[in-house]
Protein backbone atom coordinates (compact mmCIF):
# COMPACT_ATOMS: atom_id res chain seq x y z
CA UNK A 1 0.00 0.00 0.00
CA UNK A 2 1.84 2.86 -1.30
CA UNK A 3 -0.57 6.05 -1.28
CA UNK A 4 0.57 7.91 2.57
CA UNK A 5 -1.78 10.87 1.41
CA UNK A 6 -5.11 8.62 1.76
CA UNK A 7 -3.04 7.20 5.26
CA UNK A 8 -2.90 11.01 5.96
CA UNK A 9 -6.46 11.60 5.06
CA UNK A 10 -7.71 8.59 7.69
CA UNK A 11 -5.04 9.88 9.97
CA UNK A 12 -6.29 13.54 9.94
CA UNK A 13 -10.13 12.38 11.05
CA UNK A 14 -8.17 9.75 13.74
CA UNK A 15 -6.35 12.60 15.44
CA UNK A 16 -9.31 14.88 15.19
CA UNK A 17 -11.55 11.70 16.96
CA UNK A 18 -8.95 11.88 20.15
CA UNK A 19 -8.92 15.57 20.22
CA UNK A 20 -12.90 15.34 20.76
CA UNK A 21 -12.30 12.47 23.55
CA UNK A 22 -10.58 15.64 25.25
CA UNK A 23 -12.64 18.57 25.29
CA UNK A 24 -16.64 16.52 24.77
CA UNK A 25 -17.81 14.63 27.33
CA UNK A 26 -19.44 11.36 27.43
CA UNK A 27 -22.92 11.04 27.51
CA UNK A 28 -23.68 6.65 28.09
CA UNK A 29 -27.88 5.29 27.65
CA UNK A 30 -29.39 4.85 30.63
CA UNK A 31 -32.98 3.07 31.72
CA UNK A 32 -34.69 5.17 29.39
CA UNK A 33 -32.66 8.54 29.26
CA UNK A 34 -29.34 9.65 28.48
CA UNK A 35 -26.55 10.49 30.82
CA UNK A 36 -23.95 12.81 30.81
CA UNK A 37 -20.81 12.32 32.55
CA UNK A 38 -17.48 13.47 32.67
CA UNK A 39 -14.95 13.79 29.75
CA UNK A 40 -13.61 10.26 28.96
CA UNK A 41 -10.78 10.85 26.95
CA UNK A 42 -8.18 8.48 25.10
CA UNK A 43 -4.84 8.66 26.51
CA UNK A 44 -1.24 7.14 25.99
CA UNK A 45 -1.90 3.51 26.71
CA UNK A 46 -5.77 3.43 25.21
CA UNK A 47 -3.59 3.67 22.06
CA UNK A 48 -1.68 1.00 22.32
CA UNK A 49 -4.31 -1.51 24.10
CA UNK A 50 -6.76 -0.69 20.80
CA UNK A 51 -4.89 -3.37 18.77
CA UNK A 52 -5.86 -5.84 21.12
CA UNK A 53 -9.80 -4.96 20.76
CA UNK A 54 -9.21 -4.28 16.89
CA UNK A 55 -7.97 -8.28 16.91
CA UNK A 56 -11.02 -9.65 18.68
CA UNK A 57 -14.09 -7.47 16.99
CA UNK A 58 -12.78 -6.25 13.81
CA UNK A 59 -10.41 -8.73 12.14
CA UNK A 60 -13.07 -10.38 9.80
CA UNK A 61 -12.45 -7.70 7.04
CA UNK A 62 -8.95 -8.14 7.08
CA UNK A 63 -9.34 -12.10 7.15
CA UNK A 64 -11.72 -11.59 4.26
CA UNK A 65 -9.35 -9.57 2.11
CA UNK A 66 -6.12 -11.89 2.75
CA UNK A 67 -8.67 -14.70 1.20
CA UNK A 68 -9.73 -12.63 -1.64
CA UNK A 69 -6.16 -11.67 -2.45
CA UNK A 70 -5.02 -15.55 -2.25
CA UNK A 71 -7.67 -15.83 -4.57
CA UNK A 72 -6.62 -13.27 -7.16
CA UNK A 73 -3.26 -14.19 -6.66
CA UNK A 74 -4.31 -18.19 -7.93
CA UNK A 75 -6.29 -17.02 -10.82
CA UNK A 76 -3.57 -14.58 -12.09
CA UNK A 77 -0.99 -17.45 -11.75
CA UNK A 78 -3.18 -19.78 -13.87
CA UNK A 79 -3.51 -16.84 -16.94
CA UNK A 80 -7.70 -17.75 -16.66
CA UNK A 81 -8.03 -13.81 -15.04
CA UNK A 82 -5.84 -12.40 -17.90
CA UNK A 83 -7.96 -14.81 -20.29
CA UNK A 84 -11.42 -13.48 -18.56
CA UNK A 85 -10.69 -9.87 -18.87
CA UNK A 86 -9.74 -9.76 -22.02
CA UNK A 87 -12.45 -11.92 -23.05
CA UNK A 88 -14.89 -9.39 -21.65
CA UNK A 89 -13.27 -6.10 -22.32
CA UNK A 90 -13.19 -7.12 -26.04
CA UNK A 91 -17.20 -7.94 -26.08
CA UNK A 92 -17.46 -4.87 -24.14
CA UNK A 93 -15.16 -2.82 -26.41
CA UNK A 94 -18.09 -1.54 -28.28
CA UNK A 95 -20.72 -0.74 -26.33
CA UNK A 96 -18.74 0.75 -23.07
CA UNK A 97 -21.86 2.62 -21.87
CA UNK A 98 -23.84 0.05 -21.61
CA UNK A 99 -20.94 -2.46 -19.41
CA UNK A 100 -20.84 0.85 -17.71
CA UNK A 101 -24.40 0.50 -16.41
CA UNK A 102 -24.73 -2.93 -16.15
CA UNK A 103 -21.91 -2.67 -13.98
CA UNK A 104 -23.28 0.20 -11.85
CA UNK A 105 -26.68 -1.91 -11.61
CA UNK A 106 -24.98 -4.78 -10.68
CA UNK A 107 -23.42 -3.83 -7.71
CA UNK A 108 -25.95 -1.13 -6.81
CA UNK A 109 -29.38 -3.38 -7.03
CA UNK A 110 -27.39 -6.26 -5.05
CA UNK A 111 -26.35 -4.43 -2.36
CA UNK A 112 -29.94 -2.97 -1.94
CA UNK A 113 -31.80 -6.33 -2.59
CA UNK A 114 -29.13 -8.30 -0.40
CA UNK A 115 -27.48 -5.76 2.11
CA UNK A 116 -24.57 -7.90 0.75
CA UNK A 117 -21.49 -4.23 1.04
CA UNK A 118 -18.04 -5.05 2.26
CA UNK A 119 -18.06 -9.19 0.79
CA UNK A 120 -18.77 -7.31 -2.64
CA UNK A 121 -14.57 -6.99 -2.43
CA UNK A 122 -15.06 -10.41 -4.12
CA UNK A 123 -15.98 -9.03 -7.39
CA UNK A 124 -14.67 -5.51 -7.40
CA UNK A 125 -11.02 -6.17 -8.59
CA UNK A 126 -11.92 -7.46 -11.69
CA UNK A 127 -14.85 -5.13 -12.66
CA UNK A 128 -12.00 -2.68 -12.26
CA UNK A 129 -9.68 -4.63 -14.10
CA UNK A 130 -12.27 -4.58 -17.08
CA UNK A 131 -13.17 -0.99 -16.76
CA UNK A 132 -9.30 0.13 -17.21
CA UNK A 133 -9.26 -2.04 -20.41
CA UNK A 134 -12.12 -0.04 -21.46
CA UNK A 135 -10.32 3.13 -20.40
CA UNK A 136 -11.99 4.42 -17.84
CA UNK A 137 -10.00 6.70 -14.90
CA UNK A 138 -9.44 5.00 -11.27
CA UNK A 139 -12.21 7.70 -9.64
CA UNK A 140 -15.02 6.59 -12.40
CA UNK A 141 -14.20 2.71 -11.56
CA UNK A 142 -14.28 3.34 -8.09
CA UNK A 143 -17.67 5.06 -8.41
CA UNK A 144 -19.00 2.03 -10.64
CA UNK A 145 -18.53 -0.90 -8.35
CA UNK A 146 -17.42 0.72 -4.75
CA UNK A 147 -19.18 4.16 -5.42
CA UNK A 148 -22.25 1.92 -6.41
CA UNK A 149 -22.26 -0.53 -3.85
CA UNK A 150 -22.26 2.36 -1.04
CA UNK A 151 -25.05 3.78 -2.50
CA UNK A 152 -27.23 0.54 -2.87
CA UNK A 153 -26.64 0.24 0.82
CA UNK A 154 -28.06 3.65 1.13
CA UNK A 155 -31.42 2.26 -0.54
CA UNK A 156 -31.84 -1.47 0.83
CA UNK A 157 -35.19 -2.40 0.55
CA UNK A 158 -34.62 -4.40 3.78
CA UNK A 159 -32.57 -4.41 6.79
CA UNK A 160 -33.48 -6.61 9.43
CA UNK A 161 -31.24 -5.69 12.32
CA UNK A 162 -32.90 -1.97 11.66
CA UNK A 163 -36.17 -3.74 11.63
CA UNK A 164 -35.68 -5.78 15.03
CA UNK A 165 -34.48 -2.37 16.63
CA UNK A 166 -37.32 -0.30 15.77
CA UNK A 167 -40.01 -3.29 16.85
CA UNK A 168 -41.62 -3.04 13.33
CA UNK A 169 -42.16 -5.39 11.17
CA UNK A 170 -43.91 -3.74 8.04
CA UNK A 171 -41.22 -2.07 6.15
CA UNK A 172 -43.82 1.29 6.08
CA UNK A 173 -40.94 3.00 3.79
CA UNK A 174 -41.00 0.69 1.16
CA UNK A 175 -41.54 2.43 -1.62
CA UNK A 176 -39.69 5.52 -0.60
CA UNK A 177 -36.52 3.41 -0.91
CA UNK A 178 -37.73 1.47 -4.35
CA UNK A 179 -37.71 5.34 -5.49
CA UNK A 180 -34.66 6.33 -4.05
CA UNK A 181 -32.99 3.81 -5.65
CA UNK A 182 -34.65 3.98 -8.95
CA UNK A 183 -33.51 7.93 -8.85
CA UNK A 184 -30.09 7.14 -7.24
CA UNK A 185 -28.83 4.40 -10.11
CA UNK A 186 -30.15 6.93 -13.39
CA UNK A 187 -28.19 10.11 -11.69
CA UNK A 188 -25.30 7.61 -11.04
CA UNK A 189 -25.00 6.58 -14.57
CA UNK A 190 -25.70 10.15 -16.29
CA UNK A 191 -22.84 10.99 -13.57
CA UNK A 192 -20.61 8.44 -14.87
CA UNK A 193 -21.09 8.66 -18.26
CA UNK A 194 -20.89 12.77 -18.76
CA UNK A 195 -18.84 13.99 -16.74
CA UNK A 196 -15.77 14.39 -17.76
CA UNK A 197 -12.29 13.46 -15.69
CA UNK A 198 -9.78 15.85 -15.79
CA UNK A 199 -6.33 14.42 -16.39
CA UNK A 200 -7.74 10.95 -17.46
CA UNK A 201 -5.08 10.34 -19.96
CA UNK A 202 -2.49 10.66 -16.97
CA UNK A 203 -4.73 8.11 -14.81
CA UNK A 204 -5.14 5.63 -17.49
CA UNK A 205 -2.28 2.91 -15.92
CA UNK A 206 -3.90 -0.59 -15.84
CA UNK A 207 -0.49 -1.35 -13.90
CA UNK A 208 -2.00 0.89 -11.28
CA UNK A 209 -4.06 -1.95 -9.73
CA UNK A 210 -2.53 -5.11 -7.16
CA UNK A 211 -3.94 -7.18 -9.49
CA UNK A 212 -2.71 -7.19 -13.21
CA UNK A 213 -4.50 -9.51 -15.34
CA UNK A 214 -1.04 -11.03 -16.50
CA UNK A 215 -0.28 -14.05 -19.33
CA UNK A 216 0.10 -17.60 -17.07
CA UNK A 217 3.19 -18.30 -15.57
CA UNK A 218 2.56 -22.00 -14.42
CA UNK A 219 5.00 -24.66 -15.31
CA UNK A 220 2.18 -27.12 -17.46
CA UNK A 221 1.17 -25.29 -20.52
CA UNK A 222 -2.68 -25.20 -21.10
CA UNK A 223 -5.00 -23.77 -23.31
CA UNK A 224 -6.50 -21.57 -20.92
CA UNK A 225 -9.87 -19.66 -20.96
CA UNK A 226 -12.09 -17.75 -19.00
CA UNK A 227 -15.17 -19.82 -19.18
CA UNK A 228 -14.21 -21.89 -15.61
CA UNK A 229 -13.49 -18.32 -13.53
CA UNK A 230 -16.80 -16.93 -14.97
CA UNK A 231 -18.03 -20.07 -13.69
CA UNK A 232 -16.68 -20.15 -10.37
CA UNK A 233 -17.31 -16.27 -9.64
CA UNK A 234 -21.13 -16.97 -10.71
CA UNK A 235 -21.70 -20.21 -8.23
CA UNK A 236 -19.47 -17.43 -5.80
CA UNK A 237 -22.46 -14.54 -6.38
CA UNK A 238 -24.94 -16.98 -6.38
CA UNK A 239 -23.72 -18.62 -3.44
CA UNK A 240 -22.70 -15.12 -1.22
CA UNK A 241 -26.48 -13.82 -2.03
CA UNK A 242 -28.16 -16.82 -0.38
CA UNK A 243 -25.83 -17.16 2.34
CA UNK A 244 -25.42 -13.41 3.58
CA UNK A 245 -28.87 -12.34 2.64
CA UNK A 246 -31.13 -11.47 5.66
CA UNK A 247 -33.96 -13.63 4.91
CA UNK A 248 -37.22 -13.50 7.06
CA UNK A 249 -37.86 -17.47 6.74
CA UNK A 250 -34.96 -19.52 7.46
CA UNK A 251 -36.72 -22.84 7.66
CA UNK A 252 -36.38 -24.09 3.91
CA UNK A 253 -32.63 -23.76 4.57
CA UNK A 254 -32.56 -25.36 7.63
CA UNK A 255 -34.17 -28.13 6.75
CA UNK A 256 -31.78 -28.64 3.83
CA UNK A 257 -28.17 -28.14 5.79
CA UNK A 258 -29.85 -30.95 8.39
CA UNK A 259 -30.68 -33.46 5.36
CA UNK A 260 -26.97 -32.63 4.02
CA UNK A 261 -25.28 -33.14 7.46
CA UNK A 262 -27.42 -36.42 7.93
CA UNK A 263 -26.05 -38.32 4.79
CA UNK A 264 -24.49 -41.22 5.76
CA UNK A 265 -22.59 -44.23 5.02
CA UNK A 266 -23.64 -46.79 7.62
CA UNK A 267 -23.32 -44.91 11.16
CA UNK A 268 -20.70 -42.08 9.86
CA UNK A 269 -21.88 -38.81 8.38
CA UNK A 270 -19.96 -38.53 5.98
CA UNK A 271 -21.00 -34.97 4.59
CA UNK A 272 -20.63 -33.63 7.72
CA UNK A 273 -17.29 -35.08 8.48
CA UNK A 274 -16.16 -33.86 5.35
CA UNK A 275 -18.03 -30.27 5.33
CA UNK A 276 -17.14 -29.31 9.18
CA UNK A 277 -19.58 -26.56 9.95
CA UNK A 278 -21.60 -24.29 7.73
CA UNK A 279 -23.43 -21.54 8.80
CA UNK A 280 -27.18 -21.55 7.62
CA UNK A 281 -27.98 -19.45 4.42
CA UNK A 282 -29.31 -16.10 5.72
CA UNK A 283 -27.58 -16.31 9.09
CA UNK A 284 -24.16 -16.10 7.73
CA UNK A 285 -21.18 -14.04 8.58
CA UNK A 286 -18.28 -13.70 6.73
CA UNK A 287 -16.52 -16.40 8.45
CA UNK A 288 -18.67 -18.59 6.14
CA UNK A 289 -16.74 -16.67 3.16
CA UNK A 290 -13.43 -18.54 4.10
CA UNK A 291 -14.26 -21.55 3.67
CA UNK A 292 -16.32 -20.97 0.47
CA UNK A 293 -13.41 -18.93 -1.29
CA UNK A 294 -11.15 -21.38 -0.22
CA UNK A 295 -13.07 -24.36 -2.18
CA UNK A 296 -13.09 -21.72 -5.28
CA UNK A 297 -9.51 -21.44 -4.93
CA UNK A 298 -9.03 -25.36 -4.58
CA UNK A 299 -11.85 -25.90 -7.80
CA UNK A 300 -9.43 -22.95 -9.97
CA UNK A 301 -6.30 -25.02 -9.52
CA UNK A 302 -7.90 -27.94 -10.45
CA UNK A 303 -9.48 -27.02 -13.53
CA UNK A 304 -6.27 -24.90 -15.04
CA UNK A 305 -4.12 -27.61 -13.82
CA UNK A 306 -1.72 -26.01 -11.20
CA UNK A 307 -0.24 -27.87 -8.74
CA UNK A 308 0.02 -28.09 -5.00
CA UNK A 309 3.08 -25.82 -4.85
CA UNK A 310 1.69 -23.22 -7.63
CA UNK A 311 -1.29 -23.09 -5.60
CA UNK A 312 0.23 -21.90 -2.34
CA UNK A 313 3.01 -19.98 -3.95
CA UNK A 314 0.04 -18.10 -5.54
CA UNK A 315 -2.26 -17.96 -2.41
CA UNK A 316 0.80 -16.56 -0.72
CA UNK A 317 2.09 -13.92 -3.44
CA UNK A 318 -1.81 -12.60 -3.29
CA UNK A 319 -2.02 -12.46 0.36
CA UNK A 320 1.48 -10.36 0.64
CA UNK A 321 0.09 -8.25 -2.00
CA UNK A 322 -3.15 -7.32 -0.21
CA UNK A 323 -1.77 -7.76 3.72
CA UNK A 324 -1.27 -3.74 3.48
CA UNK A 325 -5.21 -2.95 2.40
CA UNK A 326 -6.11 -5.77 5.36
CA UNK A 327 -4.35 -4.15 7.99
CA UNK A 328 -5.61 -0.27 6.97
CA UNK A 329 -9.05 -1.94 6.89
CA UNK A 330 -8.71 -3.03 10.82
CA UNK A 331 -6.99 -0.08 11.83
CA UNK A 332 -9.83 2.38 10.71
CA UNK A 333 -12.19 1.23 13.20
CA UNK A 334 -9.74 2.58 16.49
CA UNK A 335 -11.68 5.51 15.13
CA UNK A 336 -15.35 3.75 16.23
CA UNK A 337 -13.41 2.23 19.01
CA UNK A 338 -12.04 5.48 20.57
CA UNK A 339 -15.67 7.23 20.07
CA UNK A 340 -17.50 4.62 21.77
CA UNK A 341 -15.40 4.33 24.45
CA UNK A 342 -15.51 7.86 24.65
CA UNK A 343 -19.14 8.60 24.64
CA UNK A 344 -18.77 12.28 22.95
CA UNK A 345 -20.71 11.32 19.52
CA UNK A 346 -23.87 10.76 21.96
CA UNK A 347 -22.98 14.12 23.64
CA UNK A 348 -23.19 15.61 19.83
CA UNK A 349 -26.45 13.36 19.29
CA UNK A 350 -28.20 14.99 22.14
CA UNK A 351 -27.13 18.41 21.66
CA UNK A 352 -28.06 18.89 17.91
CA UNK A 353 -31.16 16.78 18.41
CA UNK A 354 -32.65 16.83 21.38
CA UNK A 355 -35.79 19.44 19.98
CA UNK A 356 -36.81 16.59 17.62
CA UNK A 357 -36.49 18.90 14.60
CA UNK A 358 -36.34 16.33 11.44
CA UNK A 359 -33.87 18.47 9.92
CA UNK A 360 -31.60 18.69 13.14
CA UNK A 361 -31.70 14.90 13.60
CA UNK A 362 -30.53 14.34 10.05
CA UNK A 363 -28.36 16.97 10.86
CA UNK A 364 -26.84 15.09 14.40
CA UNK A 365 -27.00 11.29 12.23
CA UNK A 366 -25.05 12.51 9.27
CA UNK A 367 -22.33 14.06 12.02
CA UNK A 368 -22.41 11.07 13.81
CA UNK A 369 -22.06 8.65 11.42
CA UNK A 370 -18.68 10.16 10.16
CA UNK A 371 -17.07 8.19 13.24
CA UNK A 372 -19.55 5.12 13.28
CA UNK A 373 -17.17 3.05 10.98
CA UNK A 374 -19.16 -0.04 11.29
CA UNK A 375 -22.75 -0.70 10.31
CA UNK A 376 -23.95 -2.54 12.55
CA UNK A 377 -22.38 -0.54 15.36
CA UNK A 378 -24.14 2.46 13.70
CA UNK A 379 -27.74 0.45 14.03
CA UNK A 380 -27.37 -0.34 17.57
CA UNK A 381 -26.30 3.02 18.94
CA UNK A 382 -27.35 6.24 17.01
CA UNK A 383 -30.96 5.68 16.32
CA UNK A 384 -31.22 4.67 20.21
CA UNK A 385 -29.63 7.64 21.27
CA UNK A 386 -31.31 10.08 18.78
CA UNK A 387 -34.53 8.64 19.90
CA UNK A 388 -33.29 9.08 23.69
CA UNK A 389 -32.67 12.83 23.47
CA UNK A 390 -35.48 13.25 21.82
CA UNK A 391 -37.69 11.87 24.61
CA UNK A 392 -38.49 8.74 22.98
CA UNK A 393 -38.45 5.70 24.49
CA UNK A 394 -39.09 3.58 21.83
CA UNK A 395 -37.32 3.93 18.80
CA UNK A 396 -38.36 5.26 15.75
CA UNK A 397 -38.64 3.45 12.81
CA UNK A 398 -37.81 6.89 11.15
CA UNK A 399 -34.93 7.87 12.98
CA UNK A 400 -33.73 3.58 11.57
CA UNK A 401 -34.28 5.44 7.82
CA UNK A 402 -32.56 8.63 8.42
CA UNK A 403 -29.86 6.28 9.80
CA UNK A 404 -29.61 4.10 6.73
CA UNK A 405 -29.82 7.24 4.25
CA UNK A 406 -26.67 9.19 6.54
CA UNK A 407 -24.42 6.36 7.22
CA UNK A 408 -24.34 5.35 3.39
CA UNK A 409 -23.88 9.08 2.51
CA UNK A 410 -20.80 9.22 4.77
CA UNK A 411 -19.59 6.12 4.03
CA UNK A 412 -19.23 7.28 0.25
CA UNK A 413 -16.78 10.54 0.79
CA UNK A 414 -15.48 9.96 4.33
CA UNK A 415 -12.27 8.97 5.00
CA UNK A 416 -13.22 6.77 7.58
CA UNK A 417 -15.40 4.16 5.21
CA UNK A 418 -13.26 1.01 5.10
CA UNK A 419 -14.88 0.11 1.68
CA UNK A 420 -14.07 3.67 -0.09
CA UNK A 421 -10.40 3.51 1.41
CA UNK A 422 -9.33 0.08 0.31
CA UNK A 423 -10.39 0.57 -3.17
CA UNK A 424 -9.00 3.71 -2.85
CA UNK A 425 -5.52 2.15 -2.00
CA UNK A 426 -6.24 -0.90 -4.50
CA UNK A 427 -6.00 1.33 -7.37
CA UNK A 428 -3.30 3.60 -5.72
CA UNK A 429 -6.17 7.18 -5.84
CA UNK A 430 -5.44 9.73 -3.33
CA UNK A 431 -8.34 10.17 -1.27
CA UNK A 432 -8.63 14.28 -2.44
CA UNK A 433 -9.04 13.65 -5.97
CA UNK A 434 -11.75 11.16 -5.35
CA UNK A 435 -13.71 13.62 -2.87
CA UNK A 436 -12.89 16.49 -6.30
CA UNK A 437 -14.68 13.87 -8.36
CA UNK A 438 -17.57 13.02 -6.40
CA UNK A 439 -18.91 16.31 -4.64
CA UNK A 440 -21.37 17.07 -7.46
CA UNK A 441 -22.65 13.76 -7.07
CA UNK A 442 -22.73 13.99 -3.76
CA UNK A 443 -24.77 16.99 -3.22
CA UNK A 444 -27.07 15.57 -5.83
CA UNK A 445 -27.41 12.83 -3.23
CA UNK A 446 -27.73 14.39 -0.17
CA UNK A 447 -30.39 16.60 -1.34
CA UNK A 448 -32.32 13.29 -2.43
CA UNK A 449 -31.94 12.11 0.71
CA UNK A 450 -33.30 14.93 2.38
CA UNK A 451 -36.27 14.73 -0.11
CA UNK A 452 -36.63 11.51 1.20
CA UNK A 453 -36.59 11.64 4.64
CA UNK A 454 -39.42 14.80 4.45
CA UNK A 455 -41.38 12.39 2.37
CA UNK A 456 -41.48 9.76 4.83
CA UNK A 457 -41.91 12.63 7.75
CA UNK A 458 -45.33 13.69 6.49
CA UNK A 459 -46.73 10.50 6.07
């Protein structure tokens, strides 16, 4: 990872996140009410006993990235990546708009169908890898697939942690959201495909990327296309959407992992030997990803014929490649961690919107959220505390949509959005001349949002 000025950017917001520990103080939830205390601020040796807690709660990101880099790294070594891309980029050669917005629907509509955002790492490297062939500038590929993703989170139809905190089990905003993101993907696209990228001859470096698409340097020649990675990635999507999608009925699943760990061969289950344990499709985490990338990986070699040590050379050369992105991905949440343990984003909360104002509790979210690095963090502490100062004991299922609209915004310009940031670093992009690129876009967006939220305010 060789870009220090997006390291600067995150470190900038970090040291700005203690400074607040210092002169805010904590406000903690009570039994129904907020309490403020005293200032809890970070000191010499919270820094270096942070590691520790970014080990035990936020290392699945990083795990996840090591995998997908092994990953990348196998199918480079085998030539079927190099084979894919060009495949691809050639069809696409001609009609670049529309892999443009296929591309930008893709990730966009499966993020807000699925709530499927930071496993969609997966699939992003080679989009990219496509999109350079077709000659498109780092900031517009990061907007297509990252950019894209972000804002499908920002429209899910459905989230059901939001849904379990609020206590409601219609989703009454339904059709605000189905509009938000039917508006959201066309001003994406017109975004993407007219305005214009200053300097993109100088940005056009396809060797700016971990992952070159690169001719196969295994020992045992093959004839080697890209039919068994498109494959492989589309039993990977298929396979990602029904595992990590939130579904309300679990019961058809269930009843199918118990009839796959009960095949056996006499008295020994033999599936279930084999398999170990599975989560359940739609109650998985992304410890079920290892396992399943790993069997991709395993199925890759097989097919392009490279052996053992090919294998793990490759899974090794792709993990060193990416162990830079997997660490900067862990070490953005000590900002979360410091402001938690702090308490002075609640103190912000209750200050800004304690009157109940709509447009000052949009106002307190969106400020909030810029140090909420995690989702689900986000879900179980700022609608709680917004509905806290505002007298509320019961949480609003409105204050859950002004959530999902804010944290989404944030988490497409702010420095402290682990998903922006690694792609950022992926394709070497400072972190300034993606926020030069984006701001129309984002305004565009906010005000949407805003439109939005009134919307579901008055009715």
């Amino acid at each position: 990872m060789k870009n220090k000025k997006n390291i600067k950017a995150f470190g900038i917001l970090l040291l700005f996140t203690i400074v607040l520990t210092w002169i805010i103080p904590s406000t903690t939830v009570g039994t129904d009410e907020l309490i403020t205390g005293s200032i809890s601020s970070v000191g010499f040796a919270d820094i270096f006993t942070a590691p520790e807690i970014l080990l035990q709660y936020f290392g699945k990101t990083s795990i996840l990235i090591l995998f997908i880099g092994m990953f990348y790294g196998v199918i480079n070594k085998s030539g079927v990546y190099k084979a894919f891309v060009d495949t691809i980029s050639q069809i696409a050669k001609k009609h670049k708009n529309i892999f443009v917005i296929i591309t930008v629907l893709f990730y966009m509509i499966t993020t807000s169908l699925t709530g499927i955002y930071i496993p969609m790492l997966m699939f992003i490297p080679i989009s990219i890898a496509i999109l350079f062939k077709l000659k498109y500038s780092k900031v517009q590929a990061i907007l297509a697939t990252i950019g894209a993703s972000t804002i499908g989170l920002l429209s899910q139809i459905s989230n059901t942690l939001l849904q379990q905190i609020s206590g409601v089990e219609d989703n009454t905003y339904l059709f605000i959201k189905i509009g938000m993101l039917v508006v959201l993907a066309v001003i994406t696209i017109l975004y993407l495909l007219k305005i214009d990228v200053k300097n993109t001859k100088e940005e056009l470096n396809e060797e700016k990327i971990l992952f070159v698409p690169s001719n196969r340097s295994a020992k045992k020649q093959a004839n080697i296309k890209g039919t068994s990675l498109y494959i492989v990635l589309s039993l990977l999507f298929i396979v990602f959407v029904f595992g990590l999608t939130q579904w309300k009925n679990q019961e058809v699943f269930v009843e199918i992992y118990d009839a796959i760990k009960n095949v056996k061969i006499g008295n020994f289950a033999i599936l279930n030997s084999m398999l170990g344990y599975f989560e359940t499709f739609g109650l998985w985490t992304q410890t079920s990803l290892y396992p399943t990338i790993a069997l991709a990986i395993i199925v890759i070699s097989i097919t392009n014929k490279l052996t053992f040590d090919e294998t793990v050379e490759s899974c090794v050369s792709g993990a060193k490649k990416v162990i830079g992105l997997a660490i900067f991905a862990a070490i953005i949440n000590l900002i979360l961690i410091f402001t938690l343990n702090s308490g002075f984003v609640g103190t912000i909360i209750n200050f800004i919107a304690k009157s109940g104002n709509i447009a000052l509790v949009t106002l307190a979210s969106l400020i909030s959220n810029i140090f909420m690095v995690d989702l689900e963090y986000a879900i179980r502490y700022v609608p709680q505390v917004l509905s806290l100062s505002a007298n509320n004991t019961t949480i609003s299922e409105l204050y859950c949509l002004i959530l999902q609209f804010t944290y989404s915004f944030v988490m497409l310009i702010a420095p402290s959005s682990v998903l922006l940031m690694v792609g950022l670093n992926y394709v070497e992009e400072n972190y300034m001349k993606w926020v030069k690129y984006i701001w129309k876009l984002a305004i565009a967006i906010l005000v949407i949002c805003f439109i939005g939220i009134t919307i579901a305010a008055v009715i």
